[in-house]
N, C-alpha and C. Protein backbone atom coordinates (compact mmCIF):
# COMPACT_ATOMS: atom_id res chain seq x y z
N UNK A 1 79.76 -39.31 8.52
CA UNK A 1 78.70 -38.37 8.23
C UNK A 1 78.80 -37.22 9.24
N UNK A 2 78.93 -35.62 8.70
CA UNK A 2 79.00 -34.68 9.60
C UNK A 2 77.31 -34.20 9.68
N UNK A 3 77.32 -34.14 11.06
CA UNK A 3 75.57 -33.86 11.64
C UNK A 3 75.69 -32.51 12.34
N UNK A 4 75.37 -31.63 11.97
CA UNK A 4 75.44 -30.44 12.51
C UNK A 4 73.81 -29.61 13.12
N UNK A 5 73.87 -29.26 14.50
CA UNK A 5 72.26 -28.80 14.86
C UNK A 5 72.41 -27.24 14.27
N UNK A 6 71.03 -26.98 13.53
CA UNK A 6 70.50 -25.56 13.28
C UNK A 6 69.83 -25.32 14.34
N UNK A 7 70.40 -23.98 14.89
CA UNK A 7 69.19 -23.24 16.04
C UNK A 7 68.78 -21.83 15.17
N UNK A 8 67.81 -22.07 15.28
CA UNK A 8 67.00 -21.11 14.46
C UNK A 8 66.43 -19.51 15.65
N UNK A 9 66.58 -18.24 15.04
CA UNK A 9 66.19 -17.21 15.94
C UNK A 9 64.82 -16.90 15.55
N UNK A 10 64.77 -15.80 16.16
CA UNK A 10 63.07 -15.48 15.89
C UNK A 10 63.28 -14.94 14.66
N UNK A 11 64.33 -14.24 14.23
CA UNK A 11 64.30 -13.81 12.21
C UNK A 11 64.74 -14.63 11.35
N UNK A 12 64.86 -15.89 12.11
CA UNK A 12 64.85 -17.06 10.65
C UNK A 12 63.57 -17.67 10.65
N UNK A 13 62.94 -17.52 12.05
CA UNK A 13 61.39 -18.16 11.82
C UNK A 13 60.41 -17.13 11.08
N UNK A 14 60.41 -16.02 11.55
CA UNK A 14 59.86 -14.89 10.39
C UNK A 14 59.85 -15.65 9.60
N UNK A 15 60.78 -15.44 8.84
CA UNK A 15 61.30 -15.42 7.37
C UNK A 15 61.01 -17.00 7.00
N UNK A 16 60.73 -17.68 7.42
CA UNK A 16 60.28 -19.07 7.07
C UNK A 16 59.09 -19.33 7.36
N UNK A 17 58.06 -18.27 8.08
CA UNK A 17 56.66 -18.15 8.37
C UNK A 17 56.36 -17.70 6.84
N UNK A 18 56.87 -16.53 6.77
CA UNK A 18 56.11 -15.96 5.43
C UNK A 18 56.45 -16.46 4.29
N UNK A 19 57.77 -16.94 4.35
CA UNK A 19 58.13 -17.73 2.69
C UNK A 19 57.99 -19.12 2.35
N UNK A 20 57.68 -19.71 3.49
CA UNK A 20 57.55 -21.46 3.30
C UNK A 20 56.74 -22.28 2.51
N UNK A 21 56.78 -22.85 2.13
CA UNK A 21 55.48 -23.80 1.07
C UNK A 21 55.49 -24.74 1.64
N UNK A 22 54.51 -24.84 2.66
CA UNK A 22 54.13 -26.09 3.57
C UNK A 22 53.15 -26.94 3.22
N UNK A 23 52.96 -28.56 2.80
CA UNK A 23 51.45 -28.66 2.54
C UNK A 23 50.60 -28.68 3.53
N UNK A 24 50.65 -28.88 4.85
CA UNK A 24 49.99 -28.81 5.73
C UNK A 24 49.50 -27.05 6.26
N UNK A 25 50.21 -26.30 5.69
CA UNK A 25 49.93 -24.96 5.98
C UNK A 25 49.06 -24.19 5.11
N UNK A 26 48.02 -23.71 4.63
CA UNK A 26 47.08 -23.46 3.74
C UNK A 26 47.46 -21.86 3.81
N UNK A 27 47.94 -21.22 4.26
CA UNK A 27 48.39 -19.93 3.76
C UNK A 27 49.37 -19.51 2.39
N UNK A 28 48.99 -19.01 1.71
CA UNK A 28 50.12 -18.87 0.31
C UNK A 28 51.32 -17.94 0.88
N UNK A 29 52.54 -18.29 0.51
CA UNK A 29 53.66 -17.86 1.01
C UNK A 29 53.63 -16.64 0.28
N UNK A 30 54.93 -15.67 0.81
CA UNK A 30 55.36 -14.77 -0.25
C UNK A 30 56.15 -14.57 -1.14
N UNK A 31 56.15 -14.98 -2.66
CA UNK A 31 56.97 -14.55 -3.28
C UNK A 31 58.75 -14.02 -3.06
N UNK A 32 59.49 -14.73 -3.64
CA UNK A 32 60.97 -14.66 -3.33
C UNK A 32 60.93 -13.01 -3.79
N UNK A 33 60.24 -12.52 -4.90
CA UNK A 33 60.51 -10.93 -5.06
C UNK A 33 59.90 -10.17 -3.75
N UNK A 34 59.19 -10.57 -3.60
CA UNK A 34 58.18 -9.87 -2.32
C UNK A 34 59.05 -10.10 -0.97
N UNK A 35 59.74 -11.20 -0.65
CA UNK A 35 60.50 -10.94 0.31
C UNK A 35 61.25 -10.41 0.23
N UNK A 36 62.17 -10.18 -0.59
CA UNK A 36 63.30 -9.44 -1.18
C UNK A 36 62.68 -7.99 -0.97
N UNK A 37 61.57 -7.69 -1.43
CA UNK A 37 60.73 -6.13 -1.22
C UNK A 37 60.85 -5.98 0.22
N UNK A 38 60.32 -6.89 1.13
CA UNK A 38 60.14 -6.55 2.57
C UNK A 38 61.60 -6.40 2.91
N UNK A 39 63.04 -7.37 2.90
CA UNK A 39 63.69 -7.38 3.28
C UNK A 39 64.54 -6.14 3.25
N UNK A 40 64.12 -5.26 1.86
CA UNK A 40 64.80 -4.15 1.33
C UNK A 40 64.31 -2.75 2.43
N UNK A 41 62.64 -3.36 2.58
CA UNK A 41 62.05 -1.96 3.58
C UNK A 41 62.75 -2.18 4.83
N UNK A 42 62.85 -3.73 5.56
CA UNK A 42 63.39 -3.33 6.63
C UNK A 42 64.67 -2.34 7.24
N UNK A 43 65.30 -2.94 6.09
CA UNK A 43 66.51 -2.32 5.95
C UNK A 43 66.38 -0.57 6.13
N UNK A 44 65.89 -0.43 5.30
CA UNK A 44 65.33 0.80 5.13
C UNK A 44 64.51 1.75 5.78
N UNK A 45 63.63 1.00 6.33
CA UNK A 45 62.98 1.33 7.82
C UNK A 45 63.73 1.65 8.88
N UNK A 46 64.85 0.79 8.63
CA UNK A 46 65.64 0.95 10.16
C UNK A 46 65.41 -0.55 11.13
N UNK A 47 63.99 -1.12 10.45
CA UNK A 47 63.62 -2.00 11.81
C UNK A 47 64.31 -3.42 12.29
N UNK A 48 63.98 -3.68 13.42
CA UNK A 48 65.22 -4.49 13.60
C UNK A 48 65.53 -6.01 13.38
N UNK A 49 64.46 -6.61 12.53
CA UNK A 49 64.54 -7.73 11.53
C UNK A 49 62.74 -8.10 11.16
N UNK A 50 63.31 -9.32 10.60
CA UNK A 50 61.95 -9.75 10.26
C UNK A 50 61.24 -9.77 11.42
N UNK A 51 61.47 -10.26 13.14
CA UNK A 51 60.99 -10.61 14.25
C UNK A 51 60.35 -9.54 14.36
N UNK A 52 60.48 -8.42 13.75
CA UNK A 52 59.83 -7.23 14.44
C UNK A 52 58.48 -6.90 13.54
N UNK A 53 58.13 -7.68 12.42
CA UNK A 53 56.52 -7.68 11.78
C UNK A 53 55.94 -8.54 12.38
N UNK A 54 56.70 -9.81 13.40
CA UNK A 54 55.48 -10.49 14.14
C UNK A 54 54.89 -10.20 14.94
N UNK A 55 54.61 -8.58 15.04
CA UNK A 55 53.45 -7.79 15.94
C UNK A 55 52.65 -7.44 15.75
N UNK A 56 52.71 -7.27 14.30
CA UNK A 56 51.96 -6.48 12.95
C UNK A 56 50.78 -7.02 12.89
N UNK A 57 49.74 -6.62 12.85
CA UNK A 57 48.21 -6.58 11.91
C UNK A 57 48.56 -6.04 10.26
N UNK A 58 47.62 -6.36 9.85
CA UNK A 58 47.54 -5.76 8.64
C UNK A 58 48.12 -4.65 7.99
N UNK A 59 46.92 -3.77 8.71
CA UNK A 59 46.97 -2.11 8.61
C UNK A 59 48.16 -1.36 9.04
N UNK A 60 49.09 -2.25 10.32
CA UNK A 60 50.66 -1.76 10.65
C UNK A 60 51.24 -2.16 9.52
N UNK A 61 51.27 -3.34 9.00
CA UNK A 61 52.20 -3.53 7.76
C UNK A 61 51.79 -2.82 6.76
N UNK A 62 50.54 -2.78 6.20
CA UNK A 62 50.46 -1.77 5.17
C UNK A 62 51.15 -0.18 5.36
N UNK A 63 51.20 0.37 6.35
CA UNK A 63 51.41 1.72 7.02
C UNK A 63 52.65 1.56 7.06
N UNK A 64 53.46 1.05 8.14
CA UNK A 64 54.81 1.08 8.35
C UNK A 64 55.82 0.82 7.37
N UNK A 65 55.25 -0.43 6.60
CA UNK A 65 56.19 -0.78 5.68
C UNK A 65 56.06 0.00 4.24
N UNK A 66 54.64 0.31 4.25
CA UNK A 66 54.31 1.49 2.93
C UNK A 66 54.26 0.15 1.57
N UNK A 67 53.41 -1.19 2.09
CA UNK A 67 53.94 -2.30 0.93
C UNK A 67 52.06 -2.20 0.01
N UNK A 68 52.01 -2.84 -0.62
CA UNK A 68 50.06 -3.23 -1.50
C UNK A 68 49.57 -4.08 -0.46
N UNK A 69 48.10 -4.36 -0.52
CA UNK A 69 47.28 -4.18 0.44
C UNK A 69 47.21 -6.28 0.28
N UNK A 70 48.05 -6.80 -1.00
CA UNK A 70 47.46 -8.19 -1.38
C UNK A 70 48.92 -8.74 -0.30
N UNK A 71 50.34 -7.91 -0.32
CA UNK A 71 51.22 -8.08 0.55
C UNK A 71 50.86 -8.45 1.87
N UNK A 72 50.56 -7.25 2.23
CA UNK A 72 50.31 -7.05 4.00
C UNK A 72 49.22 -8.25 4.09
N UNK A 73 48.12 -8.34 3.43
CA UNK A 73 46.99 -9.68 3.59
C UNK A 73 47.73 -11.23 3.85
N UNK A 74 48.61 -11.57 2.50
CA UNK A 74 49.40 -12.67 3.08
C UNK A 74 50.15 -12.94 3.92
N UNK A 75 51.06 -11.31 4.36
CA UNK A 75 51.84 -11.67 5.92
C UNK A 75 51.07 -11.72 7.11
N UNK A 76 49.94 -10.97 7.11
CA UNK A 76 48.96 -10.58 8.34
C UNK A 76 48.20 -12.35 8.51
N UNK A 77 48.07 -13.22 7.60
CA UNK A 77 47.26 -14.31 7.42
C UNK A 77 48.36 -15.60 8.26
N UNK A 78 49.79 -14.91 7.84
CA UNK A 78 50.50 -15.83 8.31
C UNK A 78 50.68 -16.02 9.58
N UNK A 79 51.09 -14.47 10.12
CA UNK A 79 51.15 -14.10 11.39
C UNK A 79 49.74 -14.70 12.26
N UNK A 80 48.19 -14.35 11.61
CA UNK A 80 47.39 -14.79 12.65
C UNK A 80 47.82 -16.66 13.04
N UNK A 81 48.01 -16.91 12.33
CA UNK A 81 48.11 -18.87 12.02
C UNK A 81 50.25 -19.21 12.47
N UNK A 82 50.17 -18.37 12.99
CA UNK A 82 51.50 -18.67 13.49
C UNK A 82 51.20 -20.19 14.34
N UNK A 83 50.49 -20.66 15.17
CA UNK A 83 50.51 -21.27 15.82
C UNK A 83 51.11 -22.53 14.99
N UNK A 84 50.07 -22.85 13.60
CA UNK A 84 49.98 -24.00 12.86
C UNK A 84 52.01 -23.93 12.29
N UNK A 85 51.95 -23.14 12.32
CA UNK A 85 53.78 -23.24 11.40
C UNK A 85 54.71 -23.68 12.20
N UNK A 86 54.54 -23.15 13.62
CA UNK A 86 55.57 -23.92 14.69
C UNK A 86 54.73 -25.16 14.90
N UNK A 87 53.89 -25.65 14.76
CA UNK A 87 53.56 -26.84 15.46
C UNK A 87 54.16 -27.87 14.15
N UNK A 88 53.91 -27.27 12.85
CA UNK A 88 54.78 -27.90 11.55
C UNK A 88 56.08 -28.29 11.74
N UNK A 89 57.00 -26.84 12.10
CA UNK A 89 58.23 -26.98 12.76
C UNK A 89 58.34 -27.94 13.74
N UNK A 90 57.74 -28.20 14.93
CA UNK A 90 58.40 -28.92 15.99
C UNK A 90 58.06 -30.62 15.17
N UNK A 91 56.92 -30.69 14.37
CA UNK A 91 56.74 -32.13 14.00
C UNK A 91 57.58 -32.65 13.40
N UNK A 92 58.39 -31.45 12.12
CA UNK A 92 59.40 -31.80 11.54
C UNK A 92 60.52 -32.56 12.58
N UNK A 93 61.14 -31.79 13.40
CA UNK A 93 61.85 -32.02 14.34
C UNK A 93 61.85 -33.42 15.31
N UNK A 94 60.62 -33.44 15.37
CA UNK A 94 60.57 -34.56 16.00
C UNK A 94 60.35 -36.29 15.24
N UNK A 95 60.09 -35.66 14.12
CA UNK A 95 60.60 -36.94 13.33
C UNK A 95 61.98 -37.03 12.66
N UNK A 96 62.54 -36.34 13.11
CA UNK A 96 64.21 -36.17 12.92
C UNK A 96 64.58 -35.78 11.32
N UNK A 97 63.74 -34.91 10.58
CA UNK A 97 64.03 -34.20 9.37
C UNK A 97 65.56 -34.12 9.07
N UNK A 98 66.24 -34.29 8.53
CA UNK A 98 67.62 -34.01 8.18
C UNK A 98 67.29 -33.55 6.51
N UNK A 99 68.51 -32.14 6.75
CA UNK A 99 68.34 -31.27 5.63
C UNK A 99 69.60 -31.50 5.01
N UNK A 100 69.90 -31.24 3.32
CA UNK A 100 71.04 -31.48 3.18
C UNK A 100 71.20 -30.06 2.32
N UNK A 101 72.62 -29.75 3.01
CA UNK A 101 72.93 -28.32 2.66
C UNK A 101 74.39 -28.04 2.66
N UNK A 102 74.85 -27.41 1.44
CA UNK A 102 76.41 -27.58 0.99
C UNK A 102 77.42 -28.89 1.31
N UNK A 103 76.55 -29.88 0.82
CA UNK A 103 77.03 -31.72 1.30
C UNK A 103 76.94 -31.98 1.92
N UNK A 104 76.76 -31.37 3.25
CA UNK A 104 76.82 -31.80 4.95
C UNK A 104 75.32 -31.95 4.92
N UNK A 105 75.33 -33.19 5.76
CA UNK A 105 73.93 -33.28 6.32
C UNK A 105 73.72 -33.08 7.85
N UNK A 106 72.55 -32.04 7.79
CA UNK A 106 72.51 -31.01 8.97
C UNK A 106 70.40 -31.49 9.27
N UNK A 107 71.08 -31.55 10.51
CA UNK A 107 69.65 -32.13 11.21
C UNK A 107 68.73 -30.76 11.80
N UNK A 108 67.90 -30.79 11.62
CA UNK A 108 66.78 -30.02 11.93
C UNK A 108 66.60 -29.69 13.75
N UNK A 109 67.50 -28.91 14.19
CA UNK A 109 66.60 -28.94 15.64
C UNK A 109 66.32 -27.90 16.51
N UNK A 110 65.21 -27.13 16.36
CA UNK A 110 64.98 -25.70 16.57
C UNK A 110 65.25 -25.46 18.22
């Protein structure tokens, strides 16, 4: 069995803050089109990944990114409750989650 560790950066946790479907997390994720929308502004923005909306309020994401007001509400909701998503993350981890991805099974360890 090949066991390989994922280290995850601050723009894969973004990006797994706002898109995740957690049941323990009561925030509604965003839409695979809607990330795809953000991912397109960053680009486009210039800015320098997802890590860089976890500064954001609301009203910066609505403004900066130029996105609808129901957008910026679900990332701004995620961002305040960041706490609850890493504490999700490390529980995963510590019950030794193993993910299986292109046949290899690859263990969870941030």
């Amino acid at each position: 069995m090949y066991v390989e560790r994922i280290k995850l950066n601050l723009d894969s946790i973004a990006m797994m803050l706002f898109c995740a479907r957690l049941k323990a997390y009561k925030e509604v994720p965003l839409s695979n089109e809607e990330w795809l929308l953000i991912e397109r502004i960053i680009k486009k923005k210039g800015l320098k990944g997802p890590a860089s909306l976890l500064s954001m309020n609301q009203t910066e994401l609505e403004e900066i990114l130029e996105i609808n007001e129901f957008i910026a509400y679900k990332m701004a909701r995620r961002i305040e409750t960041m706490n609850i998503f890493l504490s999700v993350l490390n529980n995963l981890e510590g019950n030794g989650l193993m993910l299986l991805q292109n046949m290899k099974i690859i263990s969870l360890n941030c």
